[in-house]
C-alpha atoms as a PDB file:
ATOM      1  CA  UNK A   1      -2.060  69.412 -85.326  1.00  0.00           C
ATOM      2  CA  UNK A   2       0.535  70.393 -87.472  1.00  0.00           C
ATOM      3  CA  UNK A   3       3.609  69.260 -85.185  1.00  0.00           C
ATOM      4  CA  UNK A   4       1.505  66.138 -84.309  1.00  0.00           C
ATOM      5  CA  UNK A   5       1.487  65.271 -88.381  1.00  0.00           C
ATOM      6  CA  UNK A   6       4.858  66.071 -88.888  1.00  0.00           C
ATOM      7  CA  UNK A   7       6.056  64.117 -85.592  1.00  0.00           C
ATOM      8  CA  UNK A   8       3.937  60.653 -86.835  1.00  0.00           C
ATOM      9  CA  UNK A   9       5.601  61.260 -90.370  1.00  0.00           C
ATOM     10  CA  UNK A  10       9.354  61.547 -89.549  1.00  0.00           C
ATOM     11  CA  UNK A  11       9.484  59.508 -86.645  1.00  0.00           C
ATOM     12  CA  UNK A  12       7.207  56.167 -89.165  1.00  0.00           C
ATOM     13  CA  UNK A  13       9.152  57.067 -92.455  1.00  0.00           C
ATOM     14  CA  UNK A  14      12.450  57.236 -90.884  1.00  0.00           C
ATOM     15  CA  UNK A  15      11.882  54.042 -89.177  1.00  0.00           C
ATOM     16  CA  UNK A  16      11.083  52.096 -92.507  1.00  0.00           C
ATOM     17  CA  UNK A  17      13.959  53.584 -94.331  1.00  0.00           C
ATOM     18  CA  UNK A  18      16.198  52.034 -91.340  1.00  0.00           C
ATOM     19  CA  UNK A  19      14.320  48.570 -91.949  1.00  0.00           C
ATOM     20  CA  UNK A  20      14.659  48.704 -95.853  1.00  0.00           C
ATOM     21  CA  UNK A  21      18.471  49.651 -95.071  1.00  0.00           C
ATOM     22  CA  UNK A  22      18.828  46.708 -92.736  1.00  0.00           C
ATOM     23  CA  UNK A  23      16.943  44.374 -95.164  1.00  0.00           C
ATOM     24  CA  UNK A  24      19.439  45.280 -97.681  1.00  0.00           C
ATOM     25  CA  UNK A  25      22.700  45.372 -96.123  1.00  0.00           C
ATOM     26  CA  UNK A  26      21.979  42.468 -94.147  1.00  0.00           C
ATOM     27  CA  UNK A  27      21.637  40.009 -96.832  1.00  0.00           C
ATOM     28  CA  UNK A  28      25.270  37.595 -96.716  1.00  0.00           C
ATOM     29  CA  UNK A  29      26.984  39.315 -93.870  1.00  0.00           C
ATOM     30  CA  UNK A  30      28.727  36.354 -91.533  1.00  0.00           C
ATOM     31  CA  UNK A  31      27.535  36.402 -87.876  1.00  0.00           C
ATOM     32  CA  UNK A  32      29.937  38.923 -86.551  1.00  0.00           C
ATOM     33  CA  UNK A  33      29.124  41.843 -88.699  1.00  0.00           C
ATOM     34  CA  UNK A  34      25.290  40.704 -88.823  1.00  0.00           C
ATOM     35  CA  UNK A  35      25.528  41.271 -85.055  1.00  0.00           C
ATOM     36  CA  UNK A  36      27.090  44.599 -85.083  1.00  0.00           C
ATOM     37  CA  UNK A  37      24.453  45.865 -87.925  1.00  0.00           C
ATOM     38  CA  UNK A  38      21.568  44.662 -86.268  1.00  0.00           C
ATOM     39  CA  UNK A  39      22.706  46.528 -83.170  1.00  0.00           C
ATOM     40  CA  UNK A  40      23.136  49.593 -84.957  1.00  0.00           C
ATOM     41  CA  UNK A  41      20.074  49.484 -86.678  1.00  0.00           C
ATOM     42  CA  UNK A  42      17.986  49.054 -83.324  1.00  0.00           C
ATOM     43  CA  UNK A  43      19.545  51.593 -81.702  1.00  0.00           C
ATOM     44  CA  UNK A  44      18.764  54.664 -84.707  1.00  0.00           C
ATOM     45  CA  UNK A  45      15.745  53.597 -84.816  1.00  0.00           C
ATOM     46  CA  UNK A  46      15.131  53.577 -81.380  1.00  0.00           C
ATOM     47  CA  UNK A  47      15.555  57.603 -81.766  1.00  0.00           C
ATOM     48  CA  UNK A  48      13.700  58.124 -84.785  1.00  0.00           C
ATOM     49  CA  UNK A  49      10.345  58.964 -82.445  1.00  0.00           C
ATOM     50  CA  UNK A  50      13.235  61.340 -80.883  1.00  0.00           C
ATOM     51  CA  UNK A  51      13.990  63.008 -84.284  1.00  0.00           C
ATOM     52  CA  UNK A  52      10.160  63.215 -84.916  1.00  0.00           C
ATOM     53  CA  UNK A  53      10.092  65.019 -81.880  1.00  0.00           C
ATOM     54  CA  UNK A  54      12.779  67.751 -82.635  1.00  0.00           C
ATOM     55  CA  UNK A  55      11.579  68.431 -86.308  1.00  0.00           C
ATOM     56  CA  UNK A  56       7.741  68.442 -85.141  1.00  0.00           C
ATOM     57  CA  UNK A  57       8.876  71.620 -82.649  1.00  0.00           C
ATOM     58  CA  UNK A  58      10.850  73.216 -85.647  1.00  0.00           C
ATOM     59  CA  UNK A  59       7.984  73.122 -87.710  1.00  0.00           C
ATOM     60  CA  UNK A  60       6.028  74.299 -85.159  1.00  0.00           C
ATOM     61  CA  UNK A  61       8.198  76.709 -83.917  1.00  0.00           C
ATOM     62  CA  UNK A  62       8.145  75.656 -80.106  1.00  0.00           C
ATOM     63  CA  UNK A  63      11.190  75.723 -78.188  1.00  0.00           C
ATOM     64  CA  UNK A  64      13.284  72.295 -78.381  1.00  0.00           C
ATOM     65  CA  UNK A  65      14.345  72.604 -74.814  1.00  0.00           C
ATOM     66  CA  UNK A  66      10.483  71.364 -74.424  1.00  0.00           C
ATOM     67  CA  UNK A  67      12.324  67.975 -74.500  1.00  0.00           C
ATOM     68  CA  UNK A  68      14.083  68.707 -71.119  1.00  0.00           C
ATOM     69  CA  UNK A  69      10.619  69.108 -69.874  1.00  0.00           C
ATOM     70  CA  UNK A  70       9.306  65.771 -71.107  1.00  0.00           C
ATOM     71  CA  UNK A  71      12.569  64.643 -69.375  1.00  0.00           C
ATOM     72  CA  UNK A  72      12.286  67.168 -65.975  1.00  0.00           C
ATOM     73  CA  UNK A  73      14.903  65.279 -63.973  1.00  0.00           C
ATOM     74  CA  UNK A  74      13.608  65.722 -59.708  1.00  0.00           C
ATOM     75  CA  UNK A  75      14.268  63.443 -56.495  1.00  0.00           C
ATOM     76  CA  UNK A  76      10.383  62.465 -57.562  1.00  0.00           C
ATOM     77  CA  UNK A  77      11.279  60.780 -61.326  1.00  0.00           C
ATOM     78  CA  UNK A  78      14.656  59.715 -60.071  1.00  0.00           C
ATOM     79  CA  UNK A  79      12.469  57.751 -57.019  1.00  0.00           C
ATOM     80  CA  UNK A  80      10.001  56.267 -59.712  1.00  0.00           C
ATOM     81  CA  UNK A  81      12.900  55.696 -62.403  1.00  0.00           C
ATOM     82  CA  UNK A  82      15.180  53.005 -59.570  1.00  0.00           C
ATOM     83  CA  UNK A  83      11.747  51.530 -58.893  1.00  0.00           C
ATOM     84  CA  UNK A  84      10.358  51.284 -62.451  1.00  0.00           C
ATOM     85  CA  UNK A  85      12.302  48.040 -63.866  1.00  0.00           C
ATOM     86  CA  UNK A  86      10.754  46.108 -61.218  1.00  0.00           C
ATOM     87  CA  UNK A  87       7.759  46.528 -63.252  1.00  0.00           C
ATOM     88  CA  UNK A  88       9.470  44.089 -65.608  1.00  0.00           C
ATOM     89  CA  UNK A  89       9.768  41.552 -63.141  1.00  0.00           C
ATOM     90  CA  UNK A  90       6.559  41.853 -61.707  1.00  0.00           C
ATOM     91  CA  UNK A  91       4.875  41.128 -64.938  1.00  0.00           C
ATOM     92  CA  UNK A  92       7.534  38.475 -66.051  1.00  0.00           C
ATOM     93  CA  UNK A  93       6.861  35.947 -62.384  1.00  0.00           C
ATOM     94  CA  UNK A  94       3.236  36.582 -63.433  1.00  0.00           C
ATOM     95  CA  UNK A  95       3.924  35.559 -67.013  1.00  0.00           C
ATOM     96  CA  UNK A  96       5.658  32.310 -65.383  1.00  0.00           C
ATOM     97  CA  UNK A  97       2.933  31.859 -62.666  1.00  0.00           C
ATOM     98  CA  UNK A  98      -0.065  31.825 -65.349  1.00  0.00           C
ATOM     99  CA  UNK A  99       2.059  29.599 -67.670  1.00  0.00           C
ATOM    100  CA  UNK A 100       2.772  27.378 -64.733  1.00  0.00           C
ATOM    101  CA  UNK A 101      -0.637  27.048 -63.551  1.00  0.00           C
ATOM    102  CA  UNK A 102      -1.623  26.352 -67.587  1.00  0.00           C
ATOM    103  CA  UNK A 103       0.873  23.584 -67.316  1.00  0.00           C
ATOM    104  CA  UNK A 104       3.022  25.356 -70.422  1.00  0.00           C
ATOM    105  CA  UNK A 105       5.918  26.768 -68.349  1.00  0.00           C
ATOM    106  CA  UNK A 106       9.075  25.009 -69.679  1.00  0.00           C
ATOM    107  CA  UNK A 107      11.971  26.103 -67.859  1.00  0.00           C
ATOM    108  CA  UNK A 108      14.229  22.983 -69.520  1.00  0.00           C
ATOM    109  CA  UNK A 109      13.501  24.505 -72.899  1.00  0.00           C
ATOM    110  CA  UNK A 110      14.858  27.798 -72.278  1.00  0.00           C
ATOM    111  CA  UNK A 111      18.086  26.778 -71.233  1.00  0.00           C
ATOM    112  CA  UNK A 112      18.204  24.135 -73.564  1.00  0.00           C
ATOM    113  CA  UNK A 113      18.236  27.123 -76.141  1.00  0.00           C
ATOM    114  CA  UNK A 114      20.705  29.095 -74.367  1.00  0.00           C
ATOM    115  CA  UNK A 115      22.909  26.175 -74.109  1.00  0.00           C
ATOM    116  CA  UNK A 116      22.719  25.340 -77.591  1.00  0.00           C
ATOM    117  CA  UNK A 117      23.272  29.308 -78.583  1.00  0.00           C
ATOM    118  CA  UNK A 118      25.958  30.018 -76.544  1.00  0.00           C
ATOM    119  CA  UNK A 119      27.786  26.568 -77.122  1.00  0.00           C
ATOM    120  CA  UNK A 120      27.417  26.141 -73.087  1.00  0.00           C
ATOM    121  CA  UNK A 121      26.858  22.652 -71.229  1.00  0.00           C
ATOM    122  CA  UNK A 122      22.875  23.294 -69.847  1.00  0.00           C
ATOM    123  CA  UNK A 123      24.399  23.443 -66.054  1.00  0.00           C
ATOM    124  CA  UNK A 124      26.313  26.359 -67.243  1.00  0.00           C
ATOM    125  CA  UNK A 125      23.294  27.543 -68.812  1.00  0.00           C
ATOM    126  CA  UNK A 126      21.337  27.757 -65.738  1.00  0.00           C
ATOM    127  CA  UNK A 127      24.086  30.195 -64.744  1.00  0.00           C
ATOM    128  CA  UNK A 128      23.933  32.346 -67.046  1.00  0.00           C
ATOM    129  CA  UNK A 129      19.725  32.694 -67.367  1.00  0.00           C
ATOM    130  CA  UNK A 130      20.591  33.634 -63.496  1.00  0.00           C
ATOM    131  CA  UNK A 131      23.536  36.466 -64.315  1.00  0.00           C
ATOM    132  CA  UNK A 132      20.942  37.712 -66.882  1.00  0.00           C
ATOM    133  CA  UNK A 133      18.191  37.834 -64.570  1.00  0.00           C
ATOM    134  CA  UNK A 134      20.334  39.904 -61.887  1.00  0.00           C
ATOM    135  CA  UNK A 135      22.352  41.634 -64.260  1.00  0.00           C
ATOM    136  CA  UNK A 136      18.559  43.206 -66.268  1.00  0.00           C
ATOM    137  CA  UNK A 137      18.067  45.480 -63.230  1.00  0.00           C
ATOM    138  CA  UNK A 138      21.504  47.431 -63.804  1.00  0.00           C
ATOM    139  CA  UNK A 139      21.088  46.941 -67.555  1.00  0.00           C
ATOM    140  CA  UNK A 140      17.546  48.452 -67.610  1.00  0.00           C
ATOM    141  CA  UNK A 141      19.048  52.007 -65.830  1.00  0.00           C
ATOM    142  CA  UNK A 142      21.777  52.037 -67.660  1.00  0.00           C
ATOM    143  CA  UNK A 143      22.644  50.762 -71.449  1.00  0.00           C
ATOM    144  CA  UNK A 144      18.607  49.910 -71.940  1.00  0.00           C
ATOM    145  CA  UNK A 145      18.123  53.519 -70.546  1.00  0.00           C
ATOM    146  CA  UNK A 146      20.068  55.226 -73.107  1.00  0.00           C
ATOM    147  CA  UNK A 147      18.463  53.011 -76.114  1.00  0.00           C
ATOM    148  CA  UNK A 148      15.220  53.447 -74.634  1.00  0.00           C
ATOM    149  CA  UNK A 149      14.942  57.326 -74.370  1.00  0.00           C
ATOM    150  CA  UNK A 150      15.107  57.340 -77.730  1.00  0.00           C
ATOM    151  CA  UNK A 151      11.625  56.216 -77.984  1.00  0.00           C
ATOM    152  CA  UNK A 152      10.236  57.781 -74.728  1.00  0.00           C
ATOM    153  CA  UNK A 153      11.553  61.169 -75.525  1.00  0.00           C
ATOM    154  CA  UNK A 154       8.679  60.046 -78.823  1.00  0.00           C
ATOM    155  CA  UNK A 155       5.766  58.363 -77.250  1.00  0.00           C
ATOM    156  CA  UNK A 156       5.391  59.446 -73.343  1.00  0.00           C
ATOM    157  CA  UNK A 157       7.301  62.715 -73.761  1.00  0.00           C
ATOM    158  CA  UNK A 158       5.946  64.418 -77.172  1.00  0.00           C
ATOM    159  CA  UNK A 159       2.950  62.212 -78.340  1.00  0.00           C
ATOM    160  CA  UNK A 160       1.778  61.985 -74.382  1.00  0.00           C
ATOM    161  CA  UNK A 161       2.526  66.110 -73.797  1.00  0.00           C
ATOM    162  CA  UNK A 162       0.242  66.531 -77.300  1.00  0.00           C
ATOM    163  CA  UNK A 163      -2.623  64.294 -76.426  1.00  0.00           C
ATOM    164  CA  UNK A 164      -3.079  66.551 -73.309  1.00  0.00           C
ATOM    165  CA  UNK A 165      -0.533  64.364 -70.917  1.00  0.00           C
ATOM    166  CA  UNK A 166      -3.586  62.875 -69.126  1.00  0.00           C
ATOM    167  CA  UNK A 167      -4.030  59.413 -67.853  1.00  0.00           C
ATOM    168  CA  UNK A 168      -7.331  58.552 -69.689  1.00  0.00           C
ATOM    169  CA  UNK A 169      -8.609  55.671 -71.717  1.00  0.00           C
ATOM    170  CA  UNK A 170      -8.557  56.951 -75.318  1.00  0.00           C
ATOM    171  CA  UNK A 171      -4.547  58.319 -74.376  1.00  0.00           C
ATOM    172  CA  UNK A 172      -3.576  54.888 -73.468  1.00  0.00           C
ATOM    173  CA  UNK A 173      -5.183  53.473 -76.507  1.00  0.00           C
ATOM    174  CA  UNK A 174      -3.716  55.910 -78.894  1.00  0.00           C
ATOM    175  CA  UNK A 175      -0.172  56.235 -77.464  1.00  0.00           C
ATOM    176  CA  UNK A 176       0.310  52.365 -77.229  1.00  0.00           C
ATOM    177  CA  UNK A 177      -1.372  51.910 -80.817  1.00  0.00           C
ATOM    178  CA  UNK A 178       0.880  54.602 -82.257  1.00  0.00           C
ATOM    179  CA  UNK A 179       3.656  52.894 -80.935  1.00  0.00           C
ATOM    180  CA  UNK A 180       2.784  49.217 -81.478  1.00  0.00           C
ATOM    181  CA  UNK A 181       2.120  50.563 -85.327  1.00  0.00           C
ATOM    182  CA  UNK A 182       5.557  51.955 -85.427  1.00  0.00           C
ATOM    183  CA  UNK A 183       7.008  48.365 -85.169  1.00  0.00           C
ATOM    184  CA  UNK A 184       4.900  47.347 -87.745  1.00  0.00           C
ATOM    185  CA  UNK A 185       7.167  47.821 -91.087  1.00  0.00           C
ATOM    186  CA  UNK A 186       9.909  46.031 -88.781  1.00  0.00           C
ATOM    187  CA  UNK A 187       7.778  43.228 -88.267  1.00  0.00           C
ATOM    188  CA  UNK A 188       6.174  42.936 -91.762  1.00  0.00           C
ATOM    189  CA  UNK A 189       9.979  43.469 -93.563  1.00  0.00           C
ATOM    190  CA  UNK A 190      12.439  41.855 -90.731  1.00  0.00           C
ATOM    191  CA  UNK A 191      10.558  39.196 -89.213  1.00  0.00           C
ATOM    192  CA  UNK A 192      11.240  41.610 -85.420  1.00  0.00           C
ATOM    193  CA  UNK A 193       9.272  39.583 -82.741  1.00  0.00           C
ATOM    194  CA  UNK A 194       7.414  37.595 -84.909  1.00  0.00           C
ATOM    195  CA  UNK A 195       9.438  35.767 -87.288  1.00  0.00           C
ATOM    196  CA  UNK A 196       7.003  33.852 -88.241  1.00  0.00           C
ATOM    197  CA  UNK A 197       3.961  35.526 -88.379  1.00  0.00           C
ATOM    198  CA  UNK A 198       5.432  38.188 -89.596  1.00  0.00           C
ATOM    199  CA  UNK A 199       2.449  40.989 -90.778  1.00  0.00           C
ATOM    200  CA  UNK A 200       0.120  39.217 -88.725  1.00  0.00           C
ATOM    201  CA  UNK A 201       1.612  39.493 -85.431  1.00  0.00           C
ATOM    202  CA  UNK A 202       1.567  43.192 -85.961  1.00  0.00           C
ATOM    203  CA  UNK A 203      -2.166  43.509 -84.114  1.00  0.00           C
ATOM    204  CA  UNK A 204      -1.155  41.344 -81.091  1.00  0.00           C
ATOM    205  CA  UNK A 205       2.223  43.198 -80.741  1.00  0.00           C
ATOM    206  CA  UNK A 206      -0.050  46.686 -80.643  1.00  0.00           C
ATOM    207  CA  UNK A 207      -2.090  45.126 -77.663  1.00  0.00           C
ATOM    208  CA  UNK A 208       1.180  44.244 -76.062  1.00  0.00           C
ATOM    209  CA  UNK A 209       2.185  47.981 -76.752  1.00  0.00           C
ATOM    210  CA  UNK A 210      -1.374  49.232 -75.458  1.00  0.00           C
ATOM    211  CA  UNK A 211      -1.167  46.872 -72.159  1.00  0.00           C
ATOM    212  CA  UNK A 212       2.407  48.204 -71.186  1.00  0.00           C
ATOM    213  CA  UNK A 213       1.727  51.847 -71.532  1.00  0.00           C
ATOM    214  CA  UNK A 214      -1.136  51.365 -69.295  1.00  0.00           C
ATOM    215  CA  UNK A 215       1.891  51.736 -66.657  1.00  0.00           C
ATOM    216  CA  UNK A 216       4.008  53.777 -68.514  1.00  0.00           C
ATOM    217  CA  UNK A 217       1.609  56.465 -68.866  1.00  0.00           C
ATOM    218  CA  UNK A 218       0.928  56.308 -65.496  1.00  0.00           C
ATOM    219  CA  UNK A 219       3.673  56.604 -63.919  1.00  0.00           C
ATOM    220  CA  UNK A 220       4.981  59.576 -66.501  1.00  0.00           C
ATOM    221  CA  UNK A 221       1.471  61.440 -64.987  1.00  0.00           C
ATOM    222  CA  UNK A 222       2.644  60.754 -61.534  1.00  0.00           C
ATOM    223  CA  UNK A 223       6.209  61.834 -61.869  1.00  0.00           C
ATOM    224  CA  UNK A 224       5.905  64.326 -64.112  1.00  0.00           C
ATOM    225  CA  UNK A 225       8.762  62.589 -66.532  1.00  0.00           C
ATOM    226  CA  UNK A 226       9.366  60.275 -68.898  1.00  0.00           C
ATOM    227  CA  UNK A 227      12.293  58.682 -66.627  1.00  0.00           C
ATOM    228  CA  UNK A 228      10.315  56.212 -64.892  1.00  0.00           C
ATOM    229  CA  UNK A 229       8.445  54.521 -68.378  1.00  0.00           C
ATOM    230  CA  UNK A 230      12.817  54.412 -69.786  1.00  0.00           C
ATOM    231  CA  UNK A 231      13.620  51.968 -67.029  1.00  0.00           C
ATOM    232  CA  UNK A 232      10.873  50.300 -67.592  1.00  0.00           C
ATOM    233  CA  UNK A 233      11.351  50.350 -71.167  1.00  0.00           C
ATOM    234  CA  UNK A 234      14.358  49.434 -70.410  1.00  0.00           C
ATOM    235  CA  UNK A 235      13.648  46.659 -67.793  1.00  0.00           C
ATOM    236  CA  UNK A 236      11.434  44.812 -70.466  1.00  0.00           C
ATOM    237  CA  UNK A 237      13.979  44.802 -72.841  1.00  0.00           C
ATOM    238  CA  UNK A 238      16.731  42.995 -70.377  1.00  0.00           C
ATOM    239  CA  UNK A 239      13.497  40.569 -69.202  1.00  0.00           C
ATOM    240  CA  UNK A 240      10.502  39.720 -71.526  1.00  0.00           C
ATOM    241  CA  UNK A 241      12.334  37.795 -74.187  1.00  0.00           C
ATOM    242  CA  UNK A 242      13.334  35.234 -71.389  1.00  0.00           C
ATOM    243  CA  UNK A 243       9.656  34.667 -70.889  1.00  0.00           C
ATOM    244  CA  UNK A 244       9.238  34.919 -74.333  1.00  0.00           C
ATOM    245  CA  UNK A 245      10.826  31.536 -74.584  1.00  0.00           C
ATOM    246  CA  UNK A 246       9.915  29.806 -71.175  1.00  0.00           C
ATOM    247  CA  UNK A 247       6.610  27.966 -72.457  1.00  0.00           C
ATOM    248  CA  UNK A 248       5.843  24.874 -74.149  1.00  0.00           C
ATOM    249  CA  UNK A 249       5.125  26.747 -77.212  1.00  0.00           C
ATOM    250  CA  UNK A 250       7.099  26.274 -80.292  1.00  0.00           C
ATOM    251  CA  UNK A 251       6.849  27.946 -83.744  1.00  0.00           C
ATOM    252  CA  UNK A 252       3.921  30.065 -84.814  1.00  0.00           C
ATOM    253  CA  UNK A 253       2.347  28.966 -81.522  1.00  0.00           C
ATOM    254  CA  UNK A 254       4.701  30.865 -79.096  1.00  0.00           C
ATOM    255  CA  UNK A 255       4.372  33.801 -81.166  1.00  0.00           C
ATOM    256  CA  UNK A 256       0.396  33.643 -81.138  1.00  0.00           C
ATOM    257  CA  UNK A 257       0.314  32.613 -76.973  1.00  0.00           C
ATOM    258  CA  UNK A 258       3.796  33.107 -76.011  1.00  0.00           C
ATOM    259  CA  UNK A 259       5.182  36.107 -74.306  1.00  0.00           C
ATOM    260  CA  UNK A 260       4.553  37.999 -77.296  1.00  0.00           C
ATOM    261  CA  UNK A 261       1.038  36.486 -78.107  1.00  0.00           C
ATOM    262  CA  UNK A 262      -2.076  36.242 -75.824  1.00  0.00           C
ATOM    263  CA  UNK A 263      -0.533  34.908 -72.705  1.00  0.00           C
ATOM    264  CA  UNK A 264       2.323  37.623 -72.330  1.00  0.00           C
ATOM    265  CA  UNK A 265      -0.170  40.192 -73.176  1.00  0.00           C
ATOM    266  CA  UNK A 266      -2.841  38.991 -70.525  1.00  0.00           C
ATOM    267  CA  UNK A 267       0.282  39.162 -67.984  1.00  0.00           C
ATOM    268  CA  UNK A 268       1.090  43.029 -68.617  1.00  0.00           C
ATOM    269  CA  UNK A 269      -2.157  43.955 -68.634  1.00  0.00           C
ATOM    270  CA  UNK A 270      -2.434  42.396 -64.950  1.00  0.00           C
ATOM    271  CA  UNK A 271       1.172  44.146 -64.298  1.00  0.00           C
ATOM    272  CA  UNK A 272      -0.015  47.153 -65.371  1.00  0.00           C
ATOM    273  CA  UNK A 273      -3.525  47.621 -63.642  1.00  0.00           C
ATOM    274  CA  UNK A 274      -2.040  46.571 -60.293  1.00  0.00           C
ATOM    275  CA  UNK A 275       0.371  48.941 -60.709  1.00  0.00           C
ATOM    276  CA  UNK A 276      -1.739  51.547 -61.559  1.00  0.00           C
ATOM    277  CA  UNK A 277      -4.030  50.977 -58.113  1.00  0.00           C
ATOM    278  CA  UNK A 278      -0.401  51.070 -56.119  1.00  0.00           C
ATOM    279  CA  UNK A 279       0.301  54.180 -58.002  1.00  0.00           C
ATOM    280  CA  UNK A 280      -3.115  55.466 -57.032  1.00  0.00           C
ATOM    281  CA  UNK A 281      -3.195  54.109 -53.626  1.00  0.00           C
ATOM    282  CA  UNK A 282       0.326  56.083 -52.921  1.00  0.00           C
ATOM    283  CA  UNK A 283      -1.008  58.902 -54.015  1.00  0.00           C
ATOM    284  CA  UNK A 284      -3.891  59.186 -52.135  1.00  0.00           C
ATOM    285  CA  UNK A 285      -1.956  59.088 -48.945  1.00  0.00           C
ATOM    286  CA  UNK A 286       0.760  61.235 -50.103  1.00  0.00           C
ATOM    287  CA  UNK A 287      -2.485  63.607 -50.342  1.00  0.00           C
ATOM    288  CA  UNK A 288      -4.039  63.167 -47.033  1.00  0.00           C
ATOM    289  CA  UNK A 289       0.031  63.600 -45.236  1.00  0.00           C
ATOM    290  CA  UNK A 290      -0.300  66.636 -46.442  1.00  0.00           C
END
């Protein structure tokens, strides 16, 4: 209990000293270095649940090459980890199906924004929302991968390993409210996800968290490593804000229904349960071969 305390502590009060930092240096940098500072910022404190990890084993005086074993690289995770980003495509063409069948998808609108952000006629827009499409498969295994095992190393590797590493109800619940909580000084201080909403988007974005680790959890059981949930990690991160912005939703509105809100929750909870009975399904007949 002990390393579990310890763990929750560094890896939340590291985090918020990164957002108070960001808050503050932020404030009247031009474009450029806002860019660069807002990509450093993600990425520490994308391994702050990593450094939670490590000083929760010191205190606790287990080995820290446990963390290879959260990790526990085999043909098995590698299999799961090429496979897992399709998770994030799965769940985004049912985000754009239910949207679409609501009569909210708004495909003009997204590339509207792009074109206006990237200073880009909308024909040349419609490029480059297809580049980004292709191009998130690659990016989830790769740069997203590296970002993203900062967090897994946290959530499916120690939290997971501590809660017993079981695929039950109350796991899912805690890991994916643990880690939607994490978010929440970002969200409260920064605006992250919900600019607008700000400390009230913090409950939806924990359901969000709870109806993607459905999968992640799952597939960590089955493979034995927390690979497979950094690709997907990963994979959501190159995707979801696309359908994040592909509705008629504007304002406060997107960020209550959008891909962050109800709707986008509703779709990776689908994602997630069908994966979860393919998962399942596999296994059983991997069992009766042999």
């Amino acid at each position: 209990m002990r390393g579990l305390i310890t763990f929750l502590l560094v890896s939340f009060c590291s985090a918020f000293l990164l957002d108070l930092a960001f808050y503050s240096y932020s404030q009247g940098l031009n474009q450029l270095f806002l860019s660069l500072l807002l990509t450093l910022w993600g990425f520490l404190r994308m391994y702050t649940p990593t450094l939670g990890a490590i000083v929760a084993l010191i205190v606790s005086r287990e080995n820290l090459r446990a963390i290879e074993s959260y990790i526990n690289f085999s043909w098995r995770s590698l299999k799961y980890f090429l496979l897992a980003p399709l998770y994030a495509y799965f769940s985004s063409a049912l985000f754009l199906l239910l949207a679409h069948a609501m009569g909210l998808l708004d495909i003009d609108g997204l590339l509207q924004l792009i074109s206006s952000s990237s200073g880009v006629t909308k024909e040349l827009a419609s490029v480059i929302l297809m580049m980004q499409v292709i191009i998130a498969y690659p990016a989830a295994l790769t740069i997203n991968s590296i970002a993203a095992l900062g967090e897994e190393i946290g959530w499916r590797g120690y939290l997971f390993r501590q809660l017993g590493g079981n695929f039950v109800l109350k796991n899912i619940l805690l890991v994916g409210t643990i880690w939607g909580l994490w978010h929440s000084t970002a969200i409260a201080i920064l605006g992250h996800n919900y600019p607008l909403l700000r400390a009230s988007g913090i409950p939806l974005f924990i359901l969000f968290c709870i109806s993607s680790s459905i999968a992640m959890l799952k597939l960590t059981e089955a493979s034995g490593s927390i690979l497979p949930s950094v690709s997907l990690h990963g994979g959501l991160n190159a995707l979801w804000g696309l359908a994040a912005y592909s509705t008629k939703f504007r304002g406060v509105e997107n960020e209550l229904y959008g891909g962050l809100g109800v709707l986008g929750i509703i779709s990776l909870f689908i994602a997630s349960v069908s994966t979860v009975a393919i998962l399942k399904k596999y296994e059983a007949r991997a069992k009766a071969k042999g």
